[in-house]
Protein backbone atom coordinates (compact mmCIF):
# COMPACT_ATOMS: atom_id res chain seq x y z
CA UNK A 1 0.00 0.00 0.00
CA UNK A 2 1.18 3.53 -0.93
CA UNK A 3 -0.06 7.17 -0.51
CA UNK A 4 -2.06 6.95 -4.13
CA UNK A 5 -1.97 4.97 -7.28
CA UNK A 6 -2.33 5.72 -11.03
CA UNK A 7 -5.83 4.72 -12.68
CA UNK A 8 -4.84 4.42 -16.03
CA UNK A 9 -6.63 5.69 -19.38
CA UNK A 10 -10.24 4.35 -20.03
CA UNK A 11 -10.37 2.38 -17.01
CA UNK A 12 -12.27 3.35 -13.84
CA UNK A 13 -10.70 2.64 -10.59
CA UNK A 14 -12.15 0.61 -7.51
CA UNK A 15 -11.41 2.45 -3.98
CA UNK A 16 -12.35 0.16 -1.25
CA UNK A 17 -12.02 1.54 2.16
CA UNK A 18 -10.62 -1.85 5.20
CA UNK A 19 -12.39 -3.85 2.27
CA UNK A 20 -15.23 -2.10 2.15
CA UNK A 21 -16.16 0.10 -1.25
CA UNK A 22 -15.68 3.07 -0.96
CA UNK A 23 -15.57 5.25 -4.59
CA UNK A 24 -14.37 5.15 -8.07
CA UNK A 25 -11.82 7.28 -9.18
CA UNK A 26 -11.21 8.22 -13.08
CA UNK A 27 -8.21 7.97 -15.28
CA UNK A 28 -5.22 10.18 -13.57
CA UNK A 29 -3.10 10.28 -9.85
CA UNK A 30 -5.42 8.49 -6.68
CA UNK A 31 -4.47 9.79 -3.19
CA UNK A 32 -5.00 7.29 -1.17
CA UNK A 33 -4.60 6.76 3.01
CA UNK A 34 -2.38 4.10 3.54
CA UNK A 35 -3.73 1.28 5.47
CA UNK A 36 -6.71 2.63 5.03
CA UNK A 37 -7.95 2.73 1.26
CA UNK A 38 -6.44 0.95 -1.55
CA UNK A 39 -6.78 0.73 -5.52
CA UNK A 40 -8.24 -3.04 -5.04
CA UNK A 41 -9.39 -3.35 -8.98
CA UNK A 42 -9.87 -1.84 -12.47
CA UNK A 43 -13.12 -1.53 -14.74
CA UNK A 44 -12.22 -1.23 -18.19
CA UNK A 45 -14.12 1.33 -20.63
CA UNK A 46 -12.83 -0.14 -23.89
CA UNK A 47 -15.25 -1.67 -25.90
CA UNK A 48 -14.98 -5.41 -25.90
CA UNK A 49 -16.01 -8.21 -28.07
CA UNK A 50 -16.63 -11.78 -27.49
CA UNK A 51 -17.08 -14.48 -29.97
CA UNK A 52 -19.55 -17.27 -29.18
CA UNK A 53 -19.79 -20.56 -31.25
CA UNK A 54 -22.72 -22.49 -30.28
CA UNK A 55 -23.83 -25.89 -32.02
CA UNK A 56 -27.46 -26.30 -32.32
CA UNK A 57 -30.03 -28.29 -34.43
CA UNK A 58 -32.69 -26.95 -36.71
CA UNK A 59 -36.33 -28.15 -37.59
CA UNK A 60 -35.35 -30.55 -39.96
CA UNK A 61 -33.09 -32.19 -38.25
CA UNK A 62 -29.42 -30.81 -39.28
CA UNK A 63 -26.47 -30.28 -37.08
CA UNK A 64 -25.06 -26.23 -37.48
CA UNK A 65 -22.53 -24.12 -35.41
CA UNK A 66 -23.53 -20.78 -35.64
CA UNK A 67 -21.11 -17.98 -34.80
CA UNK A 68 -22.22 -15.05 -32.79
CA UNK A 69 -20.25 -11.81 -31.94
CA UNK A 70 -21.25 -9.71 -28.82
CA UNK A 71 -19.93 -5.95 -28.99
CA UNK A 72 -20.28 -4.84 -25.17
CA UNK A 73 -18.64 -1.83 -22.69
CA UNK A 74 -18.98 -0.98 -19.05
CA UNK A 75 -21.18 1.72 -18.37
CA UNK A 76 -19.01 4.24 -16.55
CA UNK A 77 -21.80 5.52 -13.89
CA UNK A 78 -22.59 1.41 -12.96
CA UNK A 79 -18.70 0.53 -12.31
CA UNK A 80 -19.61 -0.90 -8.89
CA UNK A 81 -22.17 -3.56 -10.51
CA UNK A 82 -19.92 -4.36 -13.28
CA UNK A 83 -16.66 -4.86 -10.96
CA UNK A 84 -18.68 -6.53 -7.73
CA UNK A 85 -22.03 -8.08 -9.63
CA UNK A 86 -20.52 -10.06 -11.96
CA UNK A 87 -17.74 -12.34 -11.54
CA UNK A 88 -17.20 -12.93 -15.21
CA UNK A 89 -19.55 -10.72 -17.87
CA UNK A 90 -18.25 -13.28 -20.53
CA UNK A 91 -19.30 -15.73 -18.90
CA UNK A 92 -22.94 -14.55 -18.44
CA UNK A 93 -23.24 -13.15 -22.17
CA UNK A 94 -22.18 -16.54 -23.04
CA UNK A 95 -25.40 -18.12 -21.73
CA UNK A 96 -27.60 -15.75 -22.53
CA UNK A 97 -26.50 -16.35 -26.50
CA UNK A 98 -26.99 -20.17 -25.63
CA UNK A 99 -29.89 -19.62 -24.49
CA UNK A 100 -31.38 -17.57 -27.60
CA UNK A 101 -30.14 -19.55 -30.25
CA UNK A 102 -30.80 -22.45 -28.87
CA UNK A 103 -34.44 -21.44 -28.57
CA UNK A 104 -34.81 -19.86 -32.40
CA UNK A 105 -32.93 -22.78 -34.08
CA UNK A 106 -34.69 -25.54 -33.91
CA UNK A 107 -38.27 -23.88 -34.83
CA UNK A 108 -36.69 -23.08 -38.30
CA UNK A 109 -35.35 -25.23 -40.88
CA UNK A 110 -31.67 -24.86 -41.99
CA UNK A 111 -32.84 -22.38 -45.00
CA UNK A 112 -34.71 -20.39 -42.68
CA UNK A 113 -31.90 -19.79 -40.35
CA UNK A 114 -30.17 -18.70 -43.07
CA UNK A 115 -32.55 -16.14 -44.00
CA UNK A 116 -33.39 -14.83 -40.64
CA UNK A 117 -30.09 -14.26 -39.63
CA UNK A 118 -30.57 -10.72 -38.63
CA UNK A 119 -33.88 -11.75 -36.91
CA UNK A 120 -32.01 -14.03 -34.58
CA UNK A 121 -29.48 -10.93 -34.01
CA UNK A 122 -32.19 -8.60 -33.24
CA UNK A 123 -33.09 -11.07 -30.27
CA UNK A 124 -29.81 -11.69 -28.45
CA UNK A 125 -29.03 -8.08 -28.54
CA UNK A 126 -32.36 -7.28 -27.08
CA UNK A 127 -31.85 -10.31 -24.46
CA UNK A 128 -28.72 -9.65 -23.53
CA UNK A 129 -30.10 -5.41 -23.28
CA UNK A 130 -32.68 -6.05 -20.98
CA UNK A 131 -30.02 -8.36 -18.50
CA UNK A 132 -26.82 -7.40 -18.71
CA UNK A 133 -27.62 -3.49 -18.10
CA UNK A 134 -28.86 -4.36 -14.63
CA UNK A 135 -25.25 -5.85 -14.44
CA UNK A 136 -23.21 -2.02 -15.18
CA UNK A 137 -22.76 -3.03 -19.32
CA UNK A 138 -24.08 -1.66 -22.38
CA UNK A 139 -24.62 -4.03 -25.25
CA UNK A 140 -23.43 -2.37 -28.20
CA UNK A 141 -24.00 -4.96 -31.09
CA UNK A 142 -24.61 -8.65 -31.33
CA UNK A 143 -23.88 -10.21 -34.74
CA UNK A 144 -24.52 -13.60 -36.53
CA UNK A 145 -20.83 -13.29 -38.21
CA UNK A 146 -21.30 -17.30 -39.75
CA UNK A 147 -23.52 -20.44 -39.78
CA UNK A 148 -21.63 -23.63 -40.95
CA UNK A 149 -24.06 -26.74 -41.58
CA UNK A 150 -21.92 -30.32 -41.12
CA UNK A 151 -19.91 -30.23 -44.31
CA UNK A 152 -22.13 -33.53 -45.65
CA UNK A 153 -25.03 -31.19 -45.71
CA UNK A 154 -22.61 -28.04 -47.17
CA UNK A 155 -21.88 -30.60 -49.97
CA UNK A 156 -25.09 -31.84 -50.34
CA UNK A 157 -26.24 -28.03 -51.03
CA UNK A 158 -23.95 -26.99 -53.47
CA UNK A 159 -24.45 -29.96 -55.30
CA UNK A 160 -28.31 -29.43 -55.67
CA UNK A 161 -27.43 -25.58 -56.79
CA UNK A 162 -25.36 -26.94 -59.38
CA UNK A 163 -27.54 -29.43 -60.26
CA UNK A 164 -30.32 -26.53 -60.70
CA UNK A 165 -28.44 -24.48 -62.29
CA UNK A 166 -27.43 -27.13 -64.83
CA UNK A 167 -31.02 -27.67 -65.57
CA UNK A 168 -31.72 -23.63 -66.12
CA UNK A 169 -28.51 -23.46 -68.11
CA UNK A 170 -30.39 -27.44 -70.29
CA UNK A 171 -33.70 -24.98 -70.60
CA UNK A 172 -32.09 -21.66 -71.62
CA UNK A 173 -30.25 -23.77 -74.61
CA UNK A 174 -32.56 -25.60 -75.74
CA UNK A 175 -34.71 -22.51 -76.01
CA UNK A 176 -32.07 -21.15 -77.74
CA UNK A 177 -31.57 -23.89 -80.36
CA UNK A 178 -35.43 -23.61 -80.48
CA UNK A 179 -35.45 -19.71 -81.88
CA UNK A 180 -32.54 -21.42 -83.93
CA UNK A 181 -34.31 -23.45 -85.33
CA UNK A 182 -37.66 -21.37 -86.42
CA UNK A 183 -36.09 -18.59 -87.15
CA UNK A 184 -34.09 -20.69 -89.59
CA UNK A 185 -37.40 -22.43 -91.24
CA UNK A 186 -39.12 -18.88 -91.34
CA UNK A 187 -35.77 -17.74 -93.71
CA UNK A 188 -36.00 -20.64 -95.48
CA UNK A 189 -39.75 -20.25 -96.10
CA UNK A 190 -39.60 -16.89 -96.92
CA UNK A 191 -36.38 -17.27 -99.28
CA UNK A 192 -38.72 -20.03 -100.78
CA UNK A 193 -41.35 -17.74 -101.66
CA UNK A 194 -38.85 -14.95 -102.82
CA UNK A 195 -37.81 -17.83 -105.38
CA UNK A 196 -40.91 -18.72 -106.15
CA UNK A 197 -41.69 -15.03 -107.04
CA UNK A 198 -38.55 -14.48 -109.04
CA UNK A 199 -39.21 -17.89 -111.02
CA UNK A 200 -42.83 -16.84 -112.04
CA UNK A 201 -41.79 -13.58 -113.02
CA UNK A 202 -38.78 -14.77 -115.22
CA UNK A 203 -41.59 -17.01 -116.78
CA UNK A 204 -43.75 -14.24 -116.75
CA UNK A 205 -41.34 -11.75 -118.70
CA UNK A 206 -40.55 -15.00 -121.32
CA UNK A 207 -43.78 -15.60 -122.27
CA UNK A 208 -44.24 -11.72 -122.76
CA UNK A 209 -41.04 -11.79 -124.76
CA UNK A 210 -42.08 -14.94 -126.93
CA UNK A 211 -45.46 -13.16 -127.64
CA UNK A 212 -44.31 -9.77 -128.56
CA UNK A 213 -41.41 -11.76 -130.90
CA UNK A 214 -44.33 -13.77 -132.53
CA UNK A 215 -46.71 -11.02 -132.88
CA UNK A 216 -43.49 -8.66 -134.69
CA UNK A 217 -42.07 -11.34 -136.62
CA UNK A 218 -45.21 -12.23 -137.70
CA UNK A 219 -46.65 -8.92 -138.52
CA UNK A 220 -43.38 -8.12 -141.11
CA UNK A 221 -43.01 -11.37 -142.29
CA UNK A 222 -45.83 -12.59 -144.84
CA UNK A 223 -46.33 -15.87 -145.27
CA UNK A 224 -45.05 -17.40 -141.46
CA UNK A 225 -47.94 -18.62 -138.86
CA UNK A 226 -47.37 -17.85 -135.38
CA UNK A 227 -46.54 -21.77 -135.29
CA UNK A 228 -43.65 -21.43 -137.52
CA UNK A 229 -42.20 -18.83 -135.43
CA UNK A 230 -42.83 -20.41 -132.44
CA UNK A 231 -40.60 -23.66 -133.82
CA UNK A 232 -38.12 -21.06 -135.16
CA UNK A 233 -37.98 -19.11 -131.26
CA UNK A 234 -37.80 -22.99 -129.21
CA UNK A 235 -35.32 -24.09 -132.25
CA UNK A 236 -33.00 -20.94 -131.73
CA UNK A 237 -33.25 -21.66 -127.76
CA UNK A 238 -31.78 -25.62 -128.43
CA UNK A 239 -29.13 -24.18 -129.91
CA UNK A 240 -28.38 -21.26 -127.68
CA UNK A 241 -28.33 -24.03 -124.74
CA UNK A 242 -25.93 -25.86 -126.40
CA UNK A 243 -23.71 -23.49 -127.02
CA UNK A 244 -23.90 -22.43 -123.17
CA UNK A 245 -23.38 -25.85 -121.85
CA UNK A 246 -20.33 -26.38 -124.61
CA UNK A 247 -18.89 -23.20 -123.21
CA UNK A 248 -17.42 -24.93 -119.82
CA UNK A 249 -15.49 -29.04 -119.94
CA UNK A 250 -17.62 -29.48 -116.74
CA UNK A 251 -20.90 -29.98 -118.26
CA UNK A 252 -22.21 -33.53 -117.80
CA UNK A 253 -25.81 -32.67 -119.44
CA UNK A 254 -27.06 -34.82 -122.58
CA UNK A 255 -29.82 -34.02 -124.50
CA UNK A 256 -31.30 -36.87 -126.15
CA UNK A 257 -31.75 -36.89 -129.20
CA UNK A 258 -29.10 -33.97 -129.58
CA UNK A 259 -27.62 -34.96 -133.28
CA UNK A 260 -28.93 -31.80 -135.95
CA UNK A 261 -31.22 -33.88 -137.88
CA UNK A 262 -33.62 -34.34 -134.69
CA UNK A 263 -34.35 -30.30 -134.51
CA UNK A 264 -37.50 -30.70 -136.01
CA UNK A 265 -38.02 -33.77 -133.49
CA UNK A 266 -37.26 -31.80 -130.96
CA UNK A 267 -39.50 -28.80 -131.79
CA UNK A 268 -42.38 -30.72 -132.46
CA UNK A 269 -42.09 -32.48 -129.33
CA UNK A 270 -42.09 -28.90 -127.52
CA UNK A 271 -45.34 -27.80 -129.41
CA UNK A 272 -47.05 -30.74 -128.59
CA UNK A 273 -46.32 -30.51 -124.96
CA UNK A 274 -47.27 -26.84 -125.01
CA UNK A 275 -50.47 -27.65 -126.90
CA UNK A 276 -53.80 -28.38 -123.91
CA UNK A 277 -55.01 -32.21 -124.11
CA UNK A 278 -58.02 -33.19 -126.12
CA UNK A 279 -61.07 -34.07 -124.02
């Protein structure tokens, strides 16, 4: 025992007087009487934090350790109930985070907990509010930093995501190969009519041709029926497709009969498939 002590920085000092309290004395020099009053113990202002892991079961029956952090400081005006009221404050917020979680847990399942997380917060903080102010400390924060399920179940879940998302990613492509797929007919169909168009009005525009040449060659020439010209026209068209498929060596088309002396044969054959059948 000396004449005074030092209280150090954010810490409030105990004064007990023959071992009875007597004050608390803030940060800075303590007079003291010797053999009287002594400096007999320290409550610290910092703010402290205490990690609880607590294993507990939910509703359907799977094993988790959740992980629950508990932000808490002495209140400086109750330093006699937090130094002589408590012999441990750990200790006591300890159990009282037992207590909670083991009372939320198990009335969710394991996705629930999950999702109401902050919920189960909300309550310890409020629990440990309402008992450990009596007690000189002011609960600052309580946190649900982690929940780990038994690493069977962990794999279990991540193998049903994956699974899931396998089947999205299966539906999404085969949708896609679906468009694919109709948009492709649609082009084909309408690349089909475009053809279709183009091909009639090529035939279109030949017959127009053929008919004007007739009706000319016709008119100016006396003598020639539209029939003649017509063989002369088809005749002049044999020969002009000849000549185009001589043009290139990779022609592999035959006409048959192709020697001269089957022209007329040929052009008679053309009339008569142009002429309508007789009822």
């Amino acid at each position: 025992m000396g004449c005074c002590a030092i209280v150090p920085e954010a810490h409030i000092g105990v004064v007990e007087r023959f071992g009875k309290f007597d004050r608390t004395e803030h940060p800075g020099c303590v007079c003291l009487i010797p053999c009287v009053t002594d400096v007999t113990g320290m409550v610290p202002l910092n703010v402290r934090q205490l990690n609880v892991r607590v294993e507990t079961k939910t509703s359907d029956n799977v094993f988790i350790i959740m992980e629950v952090s508990v932000q808490y400081e002495a209140i400086p005006d109750k330093a006699y109930d937090a130094f002589y009221r408590l012999t441990s404050p750990a200790g006591q917020i300890n159990s009282y985070v037992y207590d909670v979680v083991r009372s939320s847990a198990p009335t969710m399942a394991l996705d629930e907990v999950f999702e109401e997380k902050q919920k189960i917060a909300v309550d310890i903080k409020n629990q440990l509010i309402d008992a450990m102010t009596e007690f000189g400390f002011r609960i600052l924060d309580a946190l649900v930093v982690d929940i780990e399920p038994d690493y069977t179940v962990k794999d279990a879940m991540n193998e049903q995501n994956a699974s899931r998302r396998m089947r999205i990613a299966a539906q999404e492509k085969a949708e896609a190969e679906k468009i694919m797929l109709v948009k492709n007919a649609e082009a084909e169909a309408e690349s089909k009519f475009l053809a279709g168009q183009g091909i009639a009005r090529q035939r279109q525009a030949i017959i127009e041709g053929l008919k004007t040449s007739v009706e000319s060659f016709t008119e100016s020439t006396q003598g020639i029926s539209s029939k003649d010209v017509m063989e002369l026209l088809l005749i002049t068209q044999h020969f002009d497709t000849v000549k185009d498929l001589a043009s290139t060596s990779k022609s592999q088309t035959i006409f048959i009969p192709h020697n001269p002396g089957a022209v007329g044969e040929i052009a008679q054959e053309i009339m008569s498939s142009l002429k309508p059948p007789k009822e």
